[in-house]
N, C-alpha and C. Protein backbone atom coordinates (compact mmCIF):
# COMPACT_ATOMS: atom_id res chain seq x y z
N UNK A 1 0.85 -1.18 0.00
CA UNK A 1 0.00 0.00 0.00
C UNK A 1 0.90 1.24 0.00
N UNK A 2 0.54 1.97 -1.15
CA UNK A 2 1.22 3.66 -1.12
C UNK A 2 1.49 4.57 0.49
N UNK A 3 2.48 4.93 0.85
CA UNK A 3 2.37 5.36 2.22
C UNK A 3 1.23 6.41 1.92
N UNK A 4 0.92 7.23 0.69
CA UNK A 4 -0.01 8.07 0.85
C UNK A 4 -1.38 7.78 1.19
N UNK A 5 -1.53 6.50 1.07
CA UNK A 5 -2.71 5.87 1.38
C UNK A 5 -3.06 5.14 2.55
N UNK A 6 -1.67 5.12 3.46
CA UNK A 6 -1.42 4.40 4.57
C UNK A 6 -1.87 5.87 5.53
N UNK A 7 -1.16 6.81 5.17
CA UNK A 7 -1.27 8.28 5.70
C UNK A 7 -3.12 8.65 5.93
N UNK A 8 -3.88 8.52 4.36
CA UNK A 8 -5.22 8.72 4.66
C UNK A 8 -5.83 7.66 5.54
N UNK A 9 -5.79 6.97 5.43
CA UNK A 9 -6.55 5.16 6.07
C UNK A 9 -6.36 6.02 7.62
N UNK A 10 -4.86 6.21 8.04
CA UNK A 10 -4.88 7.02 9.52
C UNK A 10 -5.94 7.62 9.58
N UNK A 11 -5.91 8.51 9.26
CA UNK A 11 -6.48 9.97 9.11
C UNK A 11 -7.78 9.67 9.41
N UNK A 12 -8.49 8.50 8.34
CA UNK A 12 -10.09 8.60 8.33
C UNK A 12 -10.31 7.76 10.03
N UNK A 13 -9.83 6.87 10.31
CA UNK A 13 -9.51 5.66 11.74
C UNK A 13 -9.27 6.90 12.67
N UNK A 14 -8.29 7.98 12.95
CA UNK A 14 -8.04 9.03 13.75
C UNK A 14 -9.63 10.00 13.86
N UNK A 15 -10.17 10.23 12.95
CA UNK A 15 -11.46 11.06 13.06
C UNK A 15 -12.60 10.11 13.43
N UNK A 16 -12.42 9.10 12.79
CA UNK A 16 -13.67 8.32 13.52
C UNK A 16 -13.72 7.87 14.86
N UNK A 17 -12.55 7.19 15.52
CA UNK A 17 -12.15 7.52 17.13
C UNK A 17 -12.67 8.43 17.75
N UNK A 18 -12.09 9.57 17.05
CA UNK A 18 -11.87 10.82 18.02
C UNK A 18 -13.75 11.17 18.02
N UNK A 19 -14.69 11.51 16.97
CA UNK A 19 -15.78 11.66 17.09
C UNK A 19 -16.27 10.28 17.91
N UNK A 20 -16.12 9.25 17.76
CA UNK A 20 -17.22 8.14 19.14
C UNK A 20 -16.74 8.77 19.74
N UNK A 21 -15.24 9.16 20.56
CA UNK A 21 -15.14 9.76 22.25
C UNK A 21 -15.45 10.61 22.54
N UNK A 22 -15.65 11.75 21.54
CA UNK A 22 -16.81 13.13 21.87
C UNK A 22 -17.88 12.75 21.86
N UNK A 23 -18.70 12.09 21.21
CA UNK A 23 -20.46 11.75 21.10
C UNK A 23 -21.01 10.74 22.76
N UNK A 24 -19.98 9.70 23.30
CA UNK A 24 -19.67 8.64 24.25
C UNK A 24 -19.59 9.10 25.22
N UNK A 25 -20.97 9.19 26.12
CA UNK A 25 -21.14 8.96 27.47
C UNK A 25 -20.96 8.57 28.33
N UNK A 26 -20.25 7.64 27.92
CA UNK A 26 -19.96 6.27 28.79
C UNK A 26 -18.76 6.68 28.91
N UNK A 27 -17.76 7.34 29.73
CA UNK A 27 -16.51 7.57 30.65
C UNK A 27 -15.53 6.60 30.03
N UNK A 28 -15.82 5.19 29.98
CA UNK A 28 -14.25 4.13 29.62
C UNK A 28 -14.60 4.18 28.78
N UNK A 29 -15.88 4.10 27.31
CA UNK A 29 -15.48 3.99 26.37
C UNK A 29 -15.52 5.20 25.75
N UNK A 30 -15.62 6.86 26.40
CA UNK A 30 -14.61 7.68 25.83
C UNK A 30 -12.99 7.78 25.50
N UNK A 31 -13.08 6.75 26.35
CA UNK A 31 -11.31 6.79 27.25
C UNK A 31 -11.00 5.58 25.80
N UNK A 32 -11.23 4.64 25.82
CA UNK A 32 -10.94 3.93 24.46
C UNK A 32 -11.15 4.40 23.28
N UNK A 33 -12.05 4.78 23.07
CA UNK A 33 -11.99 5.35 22.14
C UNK A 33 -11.01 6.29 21.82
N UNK A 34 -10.96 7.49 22.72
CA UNK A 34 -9.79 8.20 22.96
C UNK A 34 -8.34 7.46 22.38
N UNK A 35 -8.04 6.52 23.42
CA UNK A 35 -6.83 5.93 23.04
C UNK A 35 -6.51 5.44 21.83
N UNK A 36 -7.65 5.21 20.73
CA UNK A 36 -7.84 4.41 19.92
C UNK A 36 -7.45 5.75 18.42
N UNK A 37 -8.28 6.38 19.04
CA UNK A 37 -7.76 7.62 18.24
C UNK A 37 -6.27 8.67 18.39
N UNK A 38 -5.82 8.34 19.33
CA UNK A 38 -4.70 9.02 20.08
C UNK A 38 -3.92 7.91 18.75
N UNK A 39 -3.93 6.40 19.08
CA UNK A 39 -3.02 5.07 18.28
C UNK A 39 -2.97 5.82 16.57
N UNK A 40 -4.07 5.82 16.27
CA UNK A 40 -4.12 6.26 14.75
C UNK A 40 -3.42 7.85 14.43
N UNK A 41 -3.72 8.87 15.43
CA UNK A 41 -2.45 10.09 15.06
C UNK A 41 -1.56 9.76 15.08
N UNK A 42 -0.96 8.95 16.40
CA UNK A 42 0.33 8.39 16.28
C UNK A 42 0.97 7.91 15.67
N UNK A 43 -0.14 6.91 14.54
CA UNK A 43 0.63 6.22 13.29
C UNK A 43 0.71 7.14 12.03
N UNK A 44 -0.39 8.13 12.27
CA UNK A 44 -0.34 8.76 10.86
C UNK A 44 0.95 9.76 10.93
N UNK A 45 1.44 10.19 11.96
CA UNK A 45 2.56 11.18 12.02
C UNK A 45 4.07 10.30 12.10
N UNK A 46 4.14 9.14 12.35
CA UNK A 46 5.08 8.43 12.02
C UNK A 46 5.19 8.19 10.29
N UNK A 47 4.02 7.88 9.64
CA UNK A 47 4.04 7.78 7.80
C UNK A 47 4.63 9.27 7.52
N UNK A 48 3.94 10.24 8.15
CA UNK A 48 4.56 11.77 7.30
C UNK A 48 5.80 11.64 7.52
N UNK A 49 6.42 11.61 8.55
CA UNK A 49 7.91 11.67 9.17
C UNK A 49 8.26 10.56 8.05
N UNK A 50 8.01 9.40 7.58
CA UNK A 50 8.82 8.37 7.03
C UNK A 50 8.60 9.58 5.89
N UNK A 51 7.52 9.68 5.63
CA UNK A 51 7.05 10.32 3.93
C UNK A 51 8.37 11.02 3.67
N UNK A 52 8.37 12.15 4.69
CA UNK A 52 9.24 13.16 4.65
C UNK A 52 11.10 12.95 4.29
N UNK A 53 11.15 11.93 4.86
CA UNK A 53 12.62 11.10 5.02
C UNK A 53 13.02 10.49 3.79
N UNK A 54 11.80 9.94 3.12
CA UNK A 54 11.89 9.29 2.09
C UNK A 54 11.92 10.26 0.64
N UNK A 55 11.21 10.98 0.99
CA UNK A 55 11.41 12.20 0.02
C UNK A 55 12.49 12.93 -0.42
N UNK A 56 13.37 12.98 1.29
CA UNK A 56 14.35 14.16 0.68
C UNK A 56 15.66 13.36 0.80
N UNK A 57 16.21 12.31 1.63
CA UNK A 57 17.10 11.33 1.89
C UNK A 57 17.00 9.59 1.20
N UNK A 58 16.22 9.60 0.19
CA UNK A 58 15.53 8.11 -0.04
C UNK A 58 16.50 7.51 -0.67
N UNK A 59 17.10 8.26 -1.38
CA UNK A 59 18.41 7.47 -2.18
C UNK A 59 19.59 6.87 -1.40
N UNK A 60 19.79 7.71 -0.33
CA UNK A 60 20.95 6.61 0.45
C UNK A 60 20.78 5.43 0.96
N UNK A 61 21.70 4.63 0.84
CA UNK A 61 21.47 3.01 1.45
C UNK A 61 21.49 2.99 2.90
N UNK A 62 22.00 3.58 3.82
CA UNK A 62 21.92 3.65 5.16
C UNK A 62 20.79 4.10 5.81
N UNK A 63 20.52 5.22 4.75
CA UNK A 63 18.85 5.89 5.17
C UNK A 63 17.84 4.92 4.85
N UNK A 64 17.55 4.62 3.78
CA UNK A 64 16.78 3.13 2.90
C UNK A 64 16.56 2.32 4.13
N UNK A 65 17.84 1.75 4.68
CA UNK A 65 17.73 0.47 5.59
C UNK A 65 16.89 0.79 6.69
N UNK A 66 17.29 2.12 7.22
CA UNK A 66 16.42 2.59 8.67
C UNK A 66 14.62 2.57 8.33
N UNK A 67 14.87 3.48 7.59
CA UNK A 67 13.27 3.23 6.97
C UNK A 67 12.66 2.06 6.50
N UNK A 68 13.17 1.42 5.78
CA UNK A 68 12.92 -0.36 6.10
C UNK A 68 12.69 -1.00 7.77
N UNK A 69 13.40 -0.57 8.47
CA UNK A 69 13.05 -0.96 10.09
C UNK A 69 12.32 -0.38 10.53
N UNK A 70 12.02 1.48 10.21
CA UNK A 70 10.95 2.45 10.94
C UNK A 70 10.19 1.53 10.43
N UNK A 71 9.76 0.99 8.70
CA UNK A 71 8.13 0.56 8.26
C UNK A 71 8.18 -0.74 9.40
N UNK A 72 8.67 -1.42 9.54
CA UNK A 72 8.66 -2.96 10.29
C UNK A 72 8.50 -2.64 11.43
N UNK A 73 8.65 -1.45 12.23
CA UNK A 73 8.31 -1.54 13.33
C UNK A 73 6.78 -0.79 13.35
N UNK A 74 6.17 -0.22 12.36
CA UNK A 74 5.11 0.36 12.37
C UNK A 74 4.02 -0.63 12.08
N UNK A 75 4.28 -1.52 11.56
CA UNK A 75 3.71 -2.62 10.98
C UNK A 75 3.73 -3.44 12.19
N UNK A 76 4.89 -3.78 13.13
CA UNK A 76 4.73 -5.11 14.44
C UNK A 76 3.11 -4.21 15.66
N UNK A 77 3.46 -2.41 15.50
CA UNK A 77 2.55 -1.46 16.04
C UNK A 77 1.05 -2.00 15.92
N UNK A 78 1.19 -1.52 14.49
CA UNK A 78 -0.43 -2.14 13.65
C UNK A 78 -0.98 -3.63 14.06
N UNK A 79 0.11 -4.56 13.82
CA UNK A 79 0.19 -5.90 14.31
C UNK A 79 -0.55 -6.06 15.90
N UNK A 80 0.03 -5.78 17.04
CA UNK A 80 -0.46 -5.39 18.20
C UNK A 80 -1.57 -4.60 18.14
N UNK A 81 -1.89 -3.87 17.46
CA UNK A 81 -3.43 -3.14 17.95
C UNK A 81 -4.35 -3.91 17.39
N UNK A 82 -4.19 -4.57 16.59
CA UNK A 82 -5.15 -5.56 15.55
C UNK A 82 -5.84 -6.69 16.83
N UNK A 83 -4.33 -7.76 17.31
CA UNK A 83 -4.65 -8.11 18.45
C UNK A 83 -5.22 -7.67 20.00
N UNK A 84 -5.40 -6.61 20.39
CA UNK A 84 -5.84 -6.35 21.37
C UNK A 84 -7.39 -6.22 20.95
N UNK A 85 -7.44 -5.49 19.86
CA UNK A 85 -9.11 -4.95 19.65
C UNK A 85 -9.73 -6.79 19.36
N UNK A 86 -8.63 -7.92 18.67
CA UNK A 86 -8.92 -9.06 18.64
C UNK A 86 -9.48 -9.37 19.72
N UNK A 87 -8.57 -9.57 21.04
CA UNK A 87 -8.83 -9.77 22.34
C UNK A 87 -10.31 -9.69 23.04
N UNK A 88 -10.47 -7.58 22.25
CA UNK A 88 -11.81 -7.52 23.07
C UNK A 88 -13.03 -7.97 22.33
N UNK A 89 -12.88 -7.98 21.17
CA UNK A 89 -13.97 -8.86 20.20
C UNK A 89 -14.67 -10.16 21.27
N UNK A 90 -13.46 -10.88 21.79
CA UNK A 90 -13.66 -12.21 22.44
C UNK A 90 -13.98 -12.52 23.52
N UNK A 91 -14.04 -11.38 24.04
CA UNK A 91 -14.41 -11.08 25.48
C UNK A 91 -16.07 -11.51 25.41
């Protein structure tokens, strides 16, 4: 997937969060929600920062490699939130 598209996917997941925890009465699941939306800014400002890196440094091989590990660790991120919201599905 295009990071530019990884960037929007945030974006739309970050606003939909953030509106359930404003509309949500319910105290903990403002608070999740909250957090849930807090997870998705967090990822979308890690893609700009890669975006950004990749844009103006992308050609070096030392830079290349890091950003190969920033995406893998953003991805083990994604990985873990997938499973927890798994978790509460099962509850």
């Amino acid at each position: 997937m295009p990071i530019e598209s990884q960037i929007t996917l945030c974006s739309q997941h970050y606003q939909k969060w953030k509106n359930q925890a404003l509309i949500s009465k319910d105290m903990d699941e403002a608070r999740k929600a909250f957090n849930r939306a807090f997870f998705w800014l967090e990822l979308q400002t890690a893609f700009i920062a890669l975006h950004a890196v990749e844009q103006t440094k992308g050609e070096d091989k030392e830079v290349k490699k890091k950003l190969i590990h920033a995406k893998a660790n953003l991805s083990r991120k994604l990985a873990e939130y997938a499973q927890e919201i798994l978790d509460e599905i099962k509850i």
